[in-house]
C-alpha atoms as a PDB file:
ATOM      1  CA  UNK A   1      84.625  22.160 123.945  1.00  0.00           C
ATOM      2  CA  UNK A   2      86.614  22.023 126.829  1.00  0.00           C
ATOM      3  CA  UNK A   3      85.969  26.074 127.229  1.00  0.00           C
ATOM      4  CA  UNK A   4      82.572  25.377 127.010  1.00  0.00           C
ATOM      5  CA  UNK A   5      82.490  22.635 130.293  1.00  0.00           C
ATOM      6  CA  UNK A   6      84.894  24.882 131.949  1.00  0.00           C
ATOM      7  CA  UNK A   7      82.482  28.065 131.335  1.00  0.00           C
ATOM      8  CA  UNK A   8      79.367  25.476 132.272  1.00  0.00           C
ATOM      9  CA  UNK A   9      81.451  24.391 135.857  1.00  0.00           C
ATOM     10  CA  UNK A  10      82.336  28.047 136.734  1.00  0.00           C
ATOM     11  CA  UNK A  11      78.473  28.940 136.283  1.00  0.00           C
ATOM     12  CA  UNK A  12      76.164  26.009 137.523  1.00  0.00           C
ATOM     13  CA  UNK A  13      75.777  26.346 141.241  1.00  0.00           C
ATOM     14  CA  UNK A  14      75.074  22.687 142.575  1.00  0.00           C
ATOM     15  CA  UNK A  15      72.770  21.799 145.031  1.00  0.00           C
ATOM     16  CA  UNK A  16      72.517  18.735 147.187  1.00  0.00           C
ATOM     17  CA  UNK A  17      74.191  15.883 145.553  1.00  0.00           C
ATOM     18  CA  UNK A  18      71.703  13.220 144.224  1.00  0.00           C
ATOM     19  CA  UNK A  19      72.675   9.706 142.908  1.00  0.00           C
ATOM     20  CA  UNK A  20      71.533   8.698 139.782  1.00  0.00           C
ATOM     21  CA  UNK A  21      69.373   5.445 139.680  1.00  0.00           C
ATOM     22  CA  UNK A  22      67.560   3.207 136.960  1.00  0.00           C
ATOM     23  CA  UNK A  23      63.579   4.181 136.615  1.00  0.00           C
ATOM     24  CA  UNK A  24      61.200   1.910 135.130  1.00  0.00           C
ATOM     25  CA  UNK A  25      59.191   3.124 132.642  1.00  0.00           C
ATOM     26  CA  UNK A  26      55.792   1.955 130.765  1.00  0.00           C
ATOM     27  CA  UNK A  27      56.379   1.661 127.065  1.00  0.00           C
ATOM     28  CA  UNK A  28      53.039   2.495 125.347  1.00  0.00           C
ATOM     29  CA  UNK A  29      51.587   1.756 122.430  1.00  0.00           C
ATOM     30  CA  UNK A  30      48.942   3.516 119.882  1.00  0.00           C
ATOM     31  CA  UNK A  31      46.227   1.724 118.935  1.00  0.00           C
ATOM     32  CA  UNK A  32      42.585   2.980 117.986  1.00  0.00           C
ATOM     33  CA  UNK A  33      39.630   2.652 119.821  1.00  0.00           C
ATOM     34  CA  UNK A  34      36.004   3.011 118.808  1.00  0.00           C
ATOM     35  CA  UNK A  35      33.199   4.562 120.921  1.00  0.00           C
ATOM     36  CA  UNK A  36      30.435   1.836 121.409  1.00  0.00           C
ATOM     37  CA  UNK A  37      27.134   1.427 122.920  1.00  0.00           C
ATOM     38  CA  UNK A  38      27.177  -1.712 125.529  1.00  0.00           C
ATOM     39  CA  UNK A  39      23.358  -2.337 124.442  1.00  0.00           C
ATOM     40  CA  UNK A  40      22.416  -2.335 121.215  1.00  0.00           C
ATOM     41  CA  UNK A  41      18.870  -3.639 121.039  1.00  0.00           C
ATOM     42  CA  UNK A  42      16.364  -3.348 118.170  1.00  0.00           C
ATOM     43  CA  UNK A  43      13.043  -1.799 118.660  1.00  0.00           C
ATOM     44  CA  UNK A  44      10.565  -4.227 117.067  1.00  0.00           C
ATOM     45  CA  UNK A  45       7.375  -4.527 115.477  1.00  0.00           C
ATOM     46  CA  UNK A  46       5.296  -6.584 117.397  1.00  0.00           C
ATOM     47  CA  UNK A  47       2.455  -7.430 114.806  1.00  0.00           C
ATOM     48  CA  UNK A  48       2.246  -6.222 110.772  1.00  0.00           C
ATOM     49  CA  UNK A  49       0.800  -3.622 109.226  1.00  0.00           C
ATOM     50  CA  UNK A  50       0.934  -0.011 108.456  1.00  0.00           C
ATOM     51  CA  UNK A  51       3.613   2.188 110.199  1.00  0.00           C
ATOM     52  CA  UNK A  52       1.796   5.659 110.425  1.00  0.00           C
ATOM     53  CA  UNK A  53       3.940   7.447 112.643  1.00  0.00           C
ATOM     54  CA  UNK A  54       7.550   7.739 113.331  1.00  0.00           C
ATOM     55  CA  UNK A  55       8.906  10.207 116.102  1.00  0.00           C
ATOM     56  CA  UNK A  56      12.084   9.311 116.177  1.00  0.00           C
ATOM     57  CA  UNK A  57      15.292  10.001 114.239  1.00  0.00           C
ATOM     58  CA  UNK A  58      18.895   9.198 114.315  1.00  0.00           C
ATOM     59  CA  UNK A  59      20.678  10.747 117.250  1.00  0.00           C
ATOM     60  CA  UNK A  60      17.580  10.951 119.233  1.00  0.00           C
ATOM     61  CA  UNK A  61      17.844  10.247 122.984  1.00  0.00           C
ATOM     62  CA  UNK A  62      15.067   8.424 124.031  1.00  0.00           C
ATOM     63  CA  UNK A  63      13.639   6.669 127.687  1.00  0.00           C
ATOM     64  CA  UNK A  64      12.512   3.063 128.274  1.00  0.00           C
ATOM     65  CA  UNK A  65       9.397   2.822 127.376  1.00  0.00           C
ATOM     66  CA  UNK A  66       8.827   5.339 125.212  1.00  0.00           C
ATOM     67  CA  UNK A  67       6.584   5.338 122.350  1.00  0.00           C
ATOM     68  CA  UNK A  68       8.792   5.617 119.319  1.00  0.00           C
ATOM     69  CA  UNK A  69       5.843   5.247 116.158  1.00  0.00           C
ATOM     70  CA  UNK A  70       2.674   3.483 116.120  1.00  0.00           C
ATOM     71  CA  UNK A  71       1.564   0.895 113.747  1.00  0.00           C
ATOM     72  CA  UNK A  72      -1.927  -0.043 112.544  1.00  0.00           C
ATOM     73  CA  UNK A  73      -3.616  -2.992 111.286  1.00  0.00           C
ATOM     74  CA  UNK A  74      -6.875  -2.717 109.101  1.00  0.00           C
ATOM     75  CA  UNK A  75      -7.645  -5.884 110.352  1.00  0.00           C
ATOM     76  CA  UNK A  76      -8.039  -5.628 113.501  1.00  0.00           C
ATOM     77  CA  UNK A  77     -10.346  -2.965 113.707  1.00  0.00           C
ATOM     78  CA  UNK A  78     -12.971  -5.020 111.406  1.00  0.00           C
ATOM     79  CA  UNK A  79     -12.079  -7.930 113.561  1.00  0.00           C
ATOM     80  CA  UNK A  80     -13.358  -6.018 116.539  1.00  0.00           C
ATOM     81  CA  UNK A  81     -16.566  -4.730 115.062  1.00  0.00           C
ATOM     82  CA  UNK A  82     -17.132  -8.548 113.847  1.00  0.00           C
ATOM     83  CA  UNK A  83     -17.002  -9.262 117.504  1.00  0.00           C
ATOM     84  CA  UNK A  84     -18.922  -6.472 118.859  1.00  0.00           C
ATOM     85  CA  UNK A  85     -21.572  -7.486 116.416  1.00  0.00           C
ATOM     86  CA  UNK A  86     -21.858 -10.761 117.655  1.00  0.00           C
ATOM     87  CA  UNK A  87     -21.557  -9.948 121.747  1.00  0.00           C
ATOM     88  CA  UNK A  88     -24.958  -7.875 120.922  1.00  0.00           C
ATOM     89  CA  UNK A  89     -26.329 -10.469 119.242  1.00  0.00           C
ATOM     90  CA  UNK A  90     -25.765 -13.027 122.011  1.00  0.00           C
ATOM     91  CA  UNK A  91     -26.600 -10.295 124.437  1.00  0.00           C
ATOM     92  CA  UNK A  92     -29.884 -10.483 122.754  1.00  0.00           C
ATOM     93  CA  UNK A  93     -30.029 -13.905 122.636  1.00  0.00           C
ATOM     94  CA  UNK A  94     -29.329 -14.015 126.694  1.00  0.00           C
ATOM     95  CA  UNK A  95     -32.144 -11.313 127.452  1.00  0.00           C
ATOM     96  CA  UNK A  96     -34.690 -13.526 125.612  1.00  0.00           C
ATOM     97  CA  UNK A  97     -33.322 -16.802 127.200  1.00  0.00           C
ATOM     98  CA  UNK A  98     -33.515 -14.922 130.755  1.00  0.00           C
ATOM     99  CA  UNK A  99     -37.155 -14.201 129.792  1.00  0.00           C
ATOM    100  CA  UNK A 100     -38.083 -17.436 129.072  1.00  0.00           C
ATOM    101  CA  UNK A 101     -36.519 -18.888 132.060  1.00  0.00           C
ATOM    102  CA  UNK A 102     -38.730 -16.378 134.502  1.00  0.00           C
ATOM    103  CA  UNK A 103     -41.820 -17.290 132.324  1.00  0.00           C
ATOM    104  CA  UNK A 104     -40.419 -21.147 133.157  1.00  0.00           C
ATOM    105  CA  UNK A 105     -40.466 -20.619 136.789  1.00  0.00           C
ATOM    106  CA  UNK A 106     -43.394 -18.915 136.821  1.00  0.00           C
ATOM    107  CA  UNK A 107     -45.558 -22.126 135.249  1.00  0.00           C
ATOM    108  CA  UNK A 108     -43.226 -24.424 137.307  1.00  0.00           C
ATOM    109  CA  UNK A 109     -44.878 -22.305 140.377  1.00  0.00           C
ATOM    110  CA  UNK A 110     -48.498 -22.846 139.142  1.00  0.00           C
ATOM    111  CA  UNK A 111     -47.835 -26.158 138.157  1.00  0.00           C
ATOM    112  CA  UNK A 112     -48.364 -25.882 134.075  1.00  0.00           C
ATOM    113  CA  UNK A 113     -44.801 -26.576 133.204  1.00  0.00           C
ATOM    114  CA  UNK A 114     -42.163 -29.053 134.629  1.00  0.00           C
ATOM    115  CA  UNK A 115     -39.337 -29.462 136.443  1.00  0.00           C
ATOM    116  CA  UNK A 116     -37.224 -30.716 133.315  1.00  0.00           C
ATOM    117  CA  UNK A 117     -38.323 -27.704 131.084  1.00  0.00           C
ATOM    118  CA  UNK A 118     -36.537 -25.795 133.536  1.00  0.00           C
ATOM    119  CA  UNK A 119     -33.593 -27.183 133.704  1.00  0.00           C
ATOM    120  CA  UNK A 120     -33.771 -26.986 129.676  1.00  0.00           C
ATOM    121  CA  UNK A 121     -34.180 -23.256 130.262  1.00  0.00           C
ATOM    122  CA  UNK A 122     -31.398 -22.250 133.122  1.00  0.00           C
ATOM    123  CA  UNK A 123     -28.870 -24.469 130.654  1.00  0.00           C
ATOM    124  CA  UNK A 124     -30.029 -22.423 127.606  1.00  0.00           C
ATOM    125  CA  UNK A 125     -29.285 -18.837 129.885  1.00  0.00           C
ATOM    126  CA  UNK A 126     -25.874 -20.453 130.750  1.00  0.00           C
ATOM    127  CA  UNK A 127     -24.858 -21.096 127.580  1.00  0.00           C
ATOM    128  CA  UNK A 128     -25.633 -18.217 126.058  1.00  0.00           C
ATOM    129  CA  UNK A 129     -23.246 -16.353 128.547  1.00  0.00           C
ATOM    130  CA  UNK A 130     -20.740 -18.366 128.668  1.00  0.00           C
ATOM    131  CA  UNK A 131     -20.821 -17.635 124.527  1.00  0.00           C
ATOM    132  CA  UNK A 132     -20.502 -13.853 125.547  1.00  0.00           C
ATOM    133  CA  UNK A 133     -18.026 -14.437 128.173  1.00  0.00           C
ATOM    134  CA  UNK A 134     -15.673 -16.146 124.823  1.00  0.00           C
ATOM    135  CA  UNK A 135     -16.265 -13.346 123.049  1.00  0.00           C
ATOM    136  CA  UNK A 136     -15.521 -10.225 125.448  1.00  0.00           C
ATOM    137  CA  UNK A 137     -12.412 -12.298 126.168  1.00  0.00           C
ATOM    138  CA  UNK A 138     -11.391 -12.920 122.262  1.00  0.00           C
ATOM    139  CA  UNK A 139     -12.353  -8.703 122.126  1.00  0.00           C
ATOM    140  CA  UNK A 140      -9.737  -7.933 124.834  1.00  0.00           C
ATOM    141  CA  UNK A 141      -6.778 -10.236 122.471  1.00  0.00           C
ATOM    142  CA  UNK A 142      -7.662  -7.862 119.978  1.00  0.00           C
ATOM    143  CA  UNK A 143      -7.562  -4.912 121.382  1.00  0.00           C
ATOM    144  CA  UNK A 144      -4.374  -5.973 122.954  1.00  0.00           C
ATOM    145  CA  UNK A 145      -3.087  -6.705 119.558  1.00  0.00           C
ATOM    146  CA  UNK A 146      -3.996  -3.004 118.660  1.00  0.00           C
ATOM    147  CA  UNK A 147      -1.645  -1.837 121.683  1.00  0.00           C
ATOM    148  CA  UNK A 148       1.108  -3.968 120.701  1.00  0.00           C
ATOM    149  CA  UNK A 149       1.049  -1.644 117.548  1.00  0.00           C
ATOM    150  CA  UNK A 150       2.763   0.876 119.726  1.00  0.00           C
ATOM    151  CA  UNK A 151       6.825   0.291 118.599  1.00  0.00           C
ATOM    152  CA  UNK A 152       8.543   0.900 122.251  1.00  0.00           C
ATOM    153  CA  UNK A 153      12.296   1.855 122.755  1.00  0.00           C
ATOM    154  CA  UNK A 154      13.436  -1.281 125.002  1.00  0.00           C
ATOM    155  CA  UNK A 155      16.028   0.974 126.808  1.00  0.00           C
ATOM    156  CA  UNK A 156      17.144   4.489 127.527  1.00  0.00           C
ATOM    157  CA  UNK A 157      20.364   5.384 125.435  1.00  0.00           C
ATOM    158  CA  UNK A 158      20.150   7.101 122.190  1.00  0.00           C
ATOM    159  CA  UNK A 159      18.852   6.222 118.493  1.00  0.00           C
ATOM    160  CA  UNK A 160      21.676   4.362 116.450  1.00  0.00           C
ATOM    161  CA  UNK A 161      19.779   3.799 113.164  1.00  0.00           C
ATOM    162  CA  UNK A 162      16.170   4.288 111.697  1.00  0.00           C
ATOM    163  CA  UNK A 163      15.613   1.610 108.799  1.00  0.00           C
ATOM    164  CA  UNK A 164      12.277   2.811 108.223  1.00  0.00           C
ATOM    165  CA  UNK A 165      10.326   5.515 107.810  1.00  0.00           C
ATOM    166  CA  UNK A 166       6.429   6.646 107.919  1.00  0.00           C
ATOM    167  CA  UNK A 167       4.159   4.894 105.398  1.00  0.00           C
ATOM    168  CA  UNK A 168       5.866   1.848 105.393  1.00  0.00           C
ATOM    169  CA  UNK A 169       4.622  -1.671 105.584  1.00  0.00           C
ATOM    170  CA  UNK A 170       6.346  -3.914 108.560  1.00  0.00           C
ATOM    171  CA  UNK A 171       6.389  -7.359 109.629  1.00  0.00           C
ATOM    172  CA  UNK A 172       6.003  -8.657 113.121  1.00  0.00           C
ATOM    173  CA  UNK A 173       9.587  -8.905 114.556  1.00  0.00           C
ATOM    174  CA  UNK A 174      10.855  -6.628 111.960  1.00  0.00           C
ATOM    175  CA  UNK A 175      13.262  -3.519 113.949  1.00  0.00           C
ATOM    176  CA  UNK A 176      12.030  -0.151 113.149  1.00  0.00           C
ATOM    177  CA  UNK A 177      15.007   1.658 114.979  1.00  0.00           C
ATOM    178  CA  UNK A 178      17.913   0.368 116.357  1.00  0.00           C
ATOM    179  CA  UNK A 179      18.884   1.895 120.211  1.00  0.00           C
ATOM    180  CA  UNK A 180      22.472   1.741 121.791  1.00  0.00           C
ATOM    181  CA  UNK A 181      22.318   2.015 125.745  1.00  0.00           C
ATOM    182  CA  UNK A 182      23.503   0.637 128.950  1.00  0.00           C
ATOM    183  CA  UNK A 183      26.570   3.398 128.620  1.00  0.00           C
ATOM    184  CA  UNK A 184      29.244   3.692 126.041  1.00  0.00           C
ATOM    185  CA  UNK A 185      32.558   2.244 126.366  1.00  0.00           C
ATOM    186  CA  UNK A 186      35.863   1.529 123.994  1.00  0.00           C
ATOM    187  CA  UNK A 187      36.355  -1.311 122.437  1.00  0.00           C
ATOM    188  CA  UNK A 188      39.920  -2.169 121.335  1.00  0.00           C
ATOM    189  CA  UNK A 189      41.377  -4.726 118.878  1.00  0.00           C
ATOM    190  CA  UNK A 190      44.709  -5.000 120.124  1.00  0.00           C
ATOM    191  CA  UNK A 191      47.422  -7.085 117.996  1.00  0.00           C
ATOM    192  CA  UNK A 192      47.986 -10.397 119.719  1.00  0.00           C
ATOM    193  CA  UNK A 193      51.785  -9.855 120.489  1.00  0.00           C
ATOM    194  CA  UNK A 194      50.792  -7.558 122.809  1.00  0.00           C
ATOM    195  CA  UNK A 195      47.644  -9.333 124.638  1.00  0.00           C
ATOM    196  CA  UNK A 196      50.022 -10.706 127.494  1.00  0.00           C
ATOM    197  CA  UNK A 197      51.167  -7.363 128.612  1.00  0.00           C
ATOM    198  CA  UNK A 198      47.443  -6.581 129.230  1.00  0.00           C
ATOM    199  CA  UNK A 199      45.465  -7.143 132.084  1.00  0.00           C
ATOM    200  CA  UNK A 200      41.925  -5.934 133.743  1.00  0.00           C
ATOM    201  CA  UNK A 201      42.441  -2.692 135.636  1.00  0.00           C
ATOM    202  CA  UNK A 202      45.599  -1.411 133.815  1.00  0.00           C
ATOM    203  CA  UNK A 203      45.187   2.398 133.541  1.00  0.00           C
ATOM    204  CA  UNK A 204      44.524   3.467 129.646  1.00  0.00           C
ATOM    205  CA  UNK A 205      45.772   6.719 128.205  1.00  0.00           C
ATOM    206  CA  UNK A 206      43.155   8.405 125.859  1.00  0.00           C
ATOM    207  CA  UNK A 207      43.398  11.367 123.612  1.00  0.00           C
ATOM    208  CA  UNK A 208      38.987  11.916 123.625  1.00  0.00           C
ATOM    209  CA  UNK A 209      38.171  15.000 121.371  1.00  0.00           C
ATOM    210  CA  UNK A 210      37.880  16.837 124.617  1.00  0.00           C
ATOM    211  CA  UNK A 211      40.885  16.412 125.396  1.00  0.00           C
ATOM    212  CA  UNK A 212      43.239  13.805 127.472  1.00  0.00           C
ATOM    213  CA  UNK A 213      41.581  11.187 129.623  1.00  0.00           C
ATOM    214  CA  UNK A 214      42.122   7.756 131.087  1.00  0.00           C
ATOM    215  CA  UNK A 215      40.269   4.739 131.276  1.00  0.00           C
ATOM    216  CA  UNK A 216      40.414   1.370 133.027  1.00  0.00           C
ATOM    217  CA  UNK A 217      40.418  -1.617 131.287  1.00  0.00           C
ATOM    218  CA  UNK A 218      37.542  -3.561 132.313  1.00  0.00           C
ATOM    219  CA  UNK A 219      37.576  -6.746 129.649  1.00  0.00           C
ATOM    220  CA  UNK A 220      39.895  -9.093 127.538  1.00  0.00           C
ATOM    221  CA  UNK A 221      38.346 -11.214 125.306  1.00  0.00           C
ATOM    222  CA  UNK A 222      39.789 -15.007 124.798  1.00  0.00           C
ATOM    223  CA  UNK A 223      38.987 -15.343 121.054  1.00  0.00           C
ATOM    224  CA  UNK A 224      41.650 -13.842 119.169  1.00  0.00           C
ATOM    225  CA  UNK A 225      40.219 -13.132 115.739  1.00  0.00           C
ATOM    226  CA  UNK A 226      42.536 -12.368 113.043  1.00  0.00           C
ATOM    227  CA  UNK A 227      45.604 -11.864 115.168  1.00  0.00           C
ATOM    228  CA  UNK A 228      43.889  -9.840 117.260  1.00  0.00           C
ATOM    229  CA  UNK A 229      42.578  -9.557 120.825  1.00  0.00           C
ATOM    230  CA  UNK A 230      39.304  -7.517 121.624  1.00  0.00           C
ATOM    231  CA  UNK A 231      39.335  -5.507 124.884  1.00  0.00           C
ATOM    232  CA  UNK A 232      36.284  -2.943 126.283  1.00  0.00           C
ATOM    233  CA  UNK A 233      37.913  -0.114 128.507  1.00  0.00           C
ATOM    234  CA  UNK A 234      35.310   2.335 130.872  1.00  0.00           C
ATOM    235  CA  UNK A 235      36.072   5.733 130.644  1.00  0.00           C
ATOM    236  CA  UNK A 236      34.051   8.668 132.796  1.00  0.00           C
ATOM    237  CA  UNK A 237      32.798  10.872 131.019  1.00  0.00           C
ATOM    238  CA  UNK A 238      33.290   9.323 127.526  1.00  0.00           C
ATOM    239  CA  UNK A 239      31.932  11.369 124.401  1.00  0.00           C
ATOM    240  CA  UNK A 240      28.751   9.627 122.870  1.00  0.00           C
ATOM    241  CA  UNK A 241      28.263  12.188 120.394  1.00  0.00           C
ATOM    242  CA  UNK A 242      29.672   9.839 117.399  1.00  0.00           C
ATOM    243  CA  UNK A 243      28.405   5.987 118.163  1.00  0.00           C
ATOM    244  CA  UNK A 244      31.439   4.044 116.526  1.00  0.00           C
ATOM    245  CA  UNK A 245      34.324   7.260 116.120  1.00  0.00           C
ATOM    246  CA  UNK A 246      37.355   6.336 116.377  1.00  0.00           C
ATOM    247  CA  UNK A 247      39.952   7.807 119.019  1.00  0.00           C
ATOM    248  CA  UNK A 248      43.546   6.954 119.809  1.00  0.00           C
ATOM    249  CA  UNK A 249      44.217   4.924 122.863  1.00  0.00           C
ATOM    250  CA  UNK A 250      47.922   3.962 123.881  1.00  0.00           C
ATOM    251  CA  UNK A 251      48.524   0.911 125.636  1.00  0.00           C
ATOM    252  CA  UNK A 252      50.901  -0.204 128.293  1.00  0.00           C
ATOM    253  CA  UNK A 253      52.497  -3.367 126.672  1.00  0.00           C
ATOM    254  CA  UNK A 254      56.459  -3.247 128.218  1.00  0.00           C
ATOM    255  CA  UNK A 255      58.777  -2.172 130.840  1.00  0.00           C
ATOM    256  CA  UNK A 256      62.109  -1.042 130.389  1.00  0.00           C
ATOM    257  CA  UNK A 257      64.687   0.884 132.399  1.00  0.00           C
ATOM    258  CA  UNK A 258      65.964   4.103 132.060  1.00  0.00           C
ATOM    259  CA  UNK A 259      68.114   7.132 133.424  1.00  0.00           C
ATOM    260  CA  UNK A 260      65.770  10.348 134.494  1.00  0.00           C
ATOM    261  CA  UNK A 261      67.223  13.185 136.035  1.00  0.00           C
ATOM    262  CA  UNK A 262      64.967  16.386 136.760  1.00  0.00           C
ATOM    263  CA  UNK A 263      64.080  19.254 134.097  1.00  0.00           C
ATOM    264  CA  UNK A 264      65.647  21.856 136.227  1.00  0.00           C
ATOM    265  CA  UNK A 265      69.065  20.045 136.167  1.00  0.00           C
ATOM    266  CA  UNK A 266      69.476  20.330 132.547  1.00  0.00           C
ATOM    267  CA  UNK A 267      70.754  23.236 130.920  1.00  0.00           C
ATOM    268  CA  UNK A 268      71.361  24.209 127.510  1.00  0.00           C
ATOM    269  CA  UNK A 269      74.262  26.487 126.407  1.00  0.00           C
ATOM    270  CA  UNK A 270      76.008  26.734 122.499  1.00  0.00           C
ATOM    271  CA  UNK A 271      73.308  24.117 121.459  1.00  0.00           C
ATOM    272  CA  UNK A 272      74.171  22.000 123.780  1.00  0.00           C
ATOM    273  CA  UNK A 273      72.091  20.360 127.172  1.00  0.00           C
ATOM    274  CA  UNK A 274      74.689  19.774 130.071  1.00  0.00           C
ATOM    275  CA  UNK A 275      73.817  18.025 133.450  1.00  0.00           C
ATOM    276  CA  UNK A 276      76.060  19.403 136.397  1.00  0.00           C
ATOM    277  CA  UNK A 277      77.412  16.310 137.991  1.00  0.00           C
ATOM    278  CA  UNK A 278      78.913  16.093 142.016  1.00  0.00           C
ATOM    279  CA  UNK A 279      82.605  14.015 141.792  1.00  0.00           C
ATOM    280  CA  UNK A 280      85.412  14.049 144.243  1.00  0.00           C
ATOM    281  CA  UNK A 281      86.944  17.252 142.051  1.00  0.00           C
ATOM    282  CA  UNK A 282      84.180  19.182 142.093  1.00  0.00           C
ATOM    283  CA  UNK A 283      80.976  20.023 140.266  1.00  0.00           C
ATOM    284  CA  UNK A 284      81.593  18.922 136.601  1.00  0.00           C
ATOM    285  CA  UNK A 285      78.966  19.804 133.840  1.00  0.00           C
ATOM    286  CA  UNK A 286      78.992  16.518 131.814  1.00  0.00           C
ATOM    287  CA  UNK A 287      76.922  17.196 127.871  1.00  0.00           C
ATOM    288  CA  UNK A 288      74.187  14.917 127.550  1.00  0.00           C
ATOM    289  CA  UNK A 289      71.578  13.817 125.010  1.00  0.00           C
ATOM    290  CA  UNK A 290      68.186  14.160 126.775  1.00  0.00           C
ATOM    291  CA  UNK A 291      65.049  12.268 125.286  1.00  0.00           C
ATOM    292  CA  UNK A 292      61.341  12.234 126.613  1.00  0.00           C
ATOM    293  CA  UNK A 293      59.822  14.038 129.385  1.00  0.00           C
ATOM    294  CA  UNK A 294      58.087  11.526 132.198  1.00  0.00           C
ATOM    295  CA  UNK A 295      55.679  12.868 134.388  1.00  0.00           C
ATOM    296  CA  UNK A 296      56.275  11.346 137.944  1.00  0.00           C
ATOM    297  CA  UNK A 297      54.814  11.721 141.007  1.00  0.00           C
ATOM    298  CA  UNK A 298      53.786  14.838 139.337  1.00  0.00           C
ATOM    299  CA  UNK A 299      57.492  16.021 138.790  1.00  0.00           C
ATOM    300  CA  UNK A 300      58.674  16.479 135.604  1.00  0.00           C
ATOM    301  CA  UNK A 301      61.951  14.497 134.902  1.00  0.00           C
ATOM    302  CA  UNK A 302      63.522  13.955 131.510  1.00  0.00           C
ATOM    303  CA  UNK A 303      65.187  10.812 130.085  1.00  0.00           C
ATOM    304  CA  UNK A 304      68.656  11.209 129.194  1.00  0.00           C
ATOM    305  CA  UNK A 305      69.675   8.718 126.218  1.00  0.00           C
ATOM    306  CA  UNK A 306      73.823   9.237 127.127  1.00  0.00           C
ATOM    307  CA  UNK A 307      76.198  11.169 128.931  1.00  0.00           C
ATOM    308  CA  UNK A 308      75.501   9.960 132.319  1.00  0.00           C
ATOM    309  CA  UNK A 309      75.283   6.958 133.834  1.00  0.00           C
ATOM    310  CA  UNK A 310      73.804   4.908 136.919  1.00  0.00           C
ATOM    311  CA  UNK A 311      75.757   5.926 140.496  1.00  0.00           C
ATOM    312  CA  UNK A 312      76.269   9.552 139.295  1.00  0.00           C
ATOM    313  CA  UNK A 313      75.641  12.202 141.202  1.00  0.00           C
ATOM    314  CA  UNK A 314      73.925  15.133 140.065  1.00  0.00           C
ATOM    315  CA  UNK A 315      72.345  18.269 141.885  1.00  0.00           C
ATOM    316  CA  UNK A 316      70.251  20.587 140.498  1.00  0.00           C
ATOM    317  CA  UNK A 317      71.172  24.210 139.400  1.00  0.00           C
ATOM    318  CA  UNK A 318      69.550  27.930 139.872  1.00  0.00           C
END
């Protein structure tokens, strides 16, 4: 052993000296997160009857607004022609009553008829349209009952679920497909122990299928529901290819200290690592047991577990 530091000495070719301080690192932890839609809103029937079309299918992205199937009423359609029948017949009714009220005036001019048979007459033609006036209005409920048969997506986003399908009978209210927009976010259910160490805006490490990402965490929830908190993180960009997949998030719940020296002052020789150390003496290479690699400030330094310890000096090799 002692050949070996002599050998490691006589070779490493130190740099400027560098004392050795106490980082602080984020301890993380893995939890899973699952994709979800912020809006998840049914799109309804608005009156019963018959769905005859469906255009829409799971996965679908659709637009506000858009017609997703139609819905029909037999009803309604003999309702209307009940109403157009009677509109003509009071239409009828109105021409005559029109007729006899010229006729009316006519006398009333010539002095055969009176004054009161008039008024009779004029209150006869205004009743009669004020009969027709009910029933154009009572047509234009029904035929806006026949638009309401239109089943419209109540947001953009994309189709979740499709309970029913073509043919089937439906009750006002009743959701014929079920539409997740507003964006998709994570939602966490993080064990309690660790809710403290959270807070809004902490940066999120995610492993997406795509690849690495991060996320800000944008929501804690104060109910903790069996011993555990819920929190929604943003991500850009997130994946909403799988409503409800699950993808592994890590948390930052702790702090803790620890040595880091940089990757390109380690070096391994016989199976061992050795960090070149700056004393009094000399350069010394000390053996050490390194751990993780940290990324910081975009330089890559590794943890060593022992060998070294706060106030030493170390400079890099070539």
């Amino acid at each position: 052993m002692l050949r070996i530091l002599i050998l490691a000495t006589a070779l490493a070719t130190p740099l400027a000296a560098e004392p050795l301080a106490l980082t602080q690192l984020t301890e993380w932890k893995a939890v899973y997160g699952r994709i979800e839609a912020r809006d998840r809103l049914p799109a309804r029937a608005r009156i019963g009857g018959t769905l005859v079309t469906l255009t829409v299918a799971e996965g679908d992205s659709v637009t506000a607004g858009q017609e997703l199937g139609r819905i029909v009423d037999d009803k309604l359609g003999f309702q209307l022609s009940a109403v157009d029948a009677q509109i003509e017949a009071l239409t009828a009714q109105l021409t005559n009553a029109q007729t006899e009220l010229q006729r009316g005036e006519d006398l009333l001019k010539r002095g055969v008829s009176t004054a009161q048979r008039l008024d009779a007459l004029r209150t006869q033609v205004d009743v009669v349209s004020g009969q027709i006036a009910a029933q154009t209005a009572q047509r234009k409920v029904l035929e806006q009952q026949a638009a309401e048969g239109r089943v419209i997506a109540p947001v953009a986003g994309r189709v979740l679920d499709v309970p029913q399908a073509a043919g089937a009978v439906v009750l006002p209210g009743e959701a014929v497909a079920l539409i997740g927009g507003g964006g998709f976010f994570l939602r966490l259910a993080v064990p309690e122990r660790h809710a403290t160490h959270l807070h809004q805006g902490d940066i999120i490490q995610i492993e997406t299928p795509t690849g690495p990402a991060q996320g800000t965490l944008a929501r804690l929830y104060p109910l903790i529901e069996n011993g555990r908190v819920l929190a929604d993180v943003d991500v850009p960009g997130l994946p909403d290819g799988f409503v409800d997949a699950r993808v592994v998030v890590r948390l930052p719940v702790a702090q803790r200290s620890a040595l880091l020296v940089p990757a390109h002052a380690i070096t391994s020789r016989a199976g061992l690592d050795f960090v070149t150390l700056t004393t009094p003496d000399g350069p010394v290479a000390r053996v050490v047991v390194p751990g993780q690699r940290q990324d910081i400030n975009g330089a890559t330094m590794v943890e060593i577990l022992s060998g070294l310890q706060e106030g030493d000096e170390i400079g890099a090799v070539e």
